[in-house]
Protein backbone atom coordinates (compact mmCIF):
# COMPACT_ATOMS: atom_id res chain seq x y z
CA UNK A 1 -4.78 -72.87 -30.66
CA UNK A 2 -1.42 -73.76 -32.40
CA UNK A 3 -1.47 -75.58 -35.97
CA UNK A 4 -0.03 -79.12 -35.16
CA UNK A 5 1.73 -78.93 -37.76
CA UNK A 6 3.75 -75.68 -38.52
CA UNK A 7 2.45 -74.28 -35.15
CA UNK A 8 1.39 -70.78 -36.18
CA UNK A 9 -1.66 -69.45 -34.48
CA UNK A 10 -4.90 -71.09 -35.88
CA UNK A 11 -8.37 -69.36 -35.77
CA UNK A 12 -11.94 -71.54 -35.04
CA UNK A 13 -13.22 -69.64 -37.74
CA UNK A 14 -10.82 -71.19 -40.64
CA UNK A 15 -11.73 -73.37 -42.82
CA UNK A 16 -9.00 -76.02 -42.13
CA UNK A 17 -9.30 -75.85 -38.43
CA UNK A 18 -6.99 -76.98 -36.51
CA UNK A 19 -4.47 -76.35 -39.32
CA UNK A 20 -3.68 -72.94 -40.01
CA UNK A 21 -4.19 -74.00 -43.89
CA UNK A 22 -4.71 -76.36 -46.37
CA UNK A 23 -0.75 -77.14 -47.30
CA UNK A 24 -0.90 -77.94 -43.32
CA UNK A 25 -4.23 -80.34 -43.39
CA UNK A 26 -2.63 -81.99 -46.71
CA UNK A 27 0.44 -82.24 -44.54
CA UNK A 28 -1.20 -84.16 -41.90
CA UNK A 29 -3.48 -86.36 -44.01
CA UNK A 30 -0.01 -87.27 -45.55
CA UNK A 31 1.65 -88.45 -41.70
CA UNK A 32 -1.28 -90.83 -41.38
CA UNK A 33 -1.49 -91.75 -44.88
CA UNK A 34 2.36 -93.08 -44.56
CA UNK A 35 1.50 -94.60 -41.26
CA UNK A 36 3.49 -91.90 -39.69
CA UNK A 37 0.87 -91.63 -37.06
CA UNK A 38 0.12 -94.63 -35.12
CA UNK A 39 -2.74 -95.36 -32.59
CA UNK A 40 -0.32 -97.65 -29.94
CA UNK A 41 -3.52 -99.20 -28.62
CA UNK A 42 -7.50 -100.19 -29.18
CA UNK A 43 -9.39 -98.34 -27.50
CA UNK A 44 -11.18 -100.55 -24.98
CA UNK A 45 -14.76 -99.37 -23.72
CA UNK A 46 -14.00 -99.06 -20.00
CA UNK A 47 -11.31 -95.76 -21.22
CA UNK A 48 -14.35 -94.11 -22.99
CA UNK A 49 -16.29 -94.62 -19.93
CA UNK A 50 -12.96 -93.08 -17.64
CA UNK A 51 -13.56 -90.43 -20.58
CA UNK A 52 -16.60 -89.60 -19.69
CA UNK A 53 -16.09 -89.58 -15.77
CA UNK A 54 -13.31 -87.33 -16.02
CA UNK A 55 -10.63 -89.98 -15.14
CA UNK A 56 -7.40 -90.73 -16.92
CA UNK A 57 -7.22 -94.39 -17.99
CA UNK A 58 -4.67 -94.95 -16.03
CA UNK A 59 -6.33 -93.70 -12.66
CA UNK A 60 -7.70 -96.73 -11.66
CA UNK A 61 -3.98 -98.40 -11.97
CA UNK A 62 -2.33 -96.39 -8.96
């Protein structure tokens, strides 16, 4: 897997996991801190159960 943020190669076995290190896991904790990251919309319980089923949330749209 690919650090999401400097996208180097990162091992399972690290300690910062997904990150390939710390500077990257302080990096990201930063984004959401300064609302960088945003969640667009609540997660409404029929989408865990699509989750679950293997469907996308929007499948039962088309």
């Amino acid at each position: 897997m690919k650090c999401p943020i400097c996208k180097k190669e990162a091992s399972s076995d690290n300690e910062f996991y997904p990150f390939c290190s710390e500077r990257c896991k302080l990096i990201d904790l930063g984004n959401w801190a300064s609302e960088k990251y945003v969640i667009s919309t609540p997660v409404q319980p029929e989408d865990l159960e699509n989750d679950r089923m293997g469907e996308s949330p929007n499948d039962h749209d088309l």
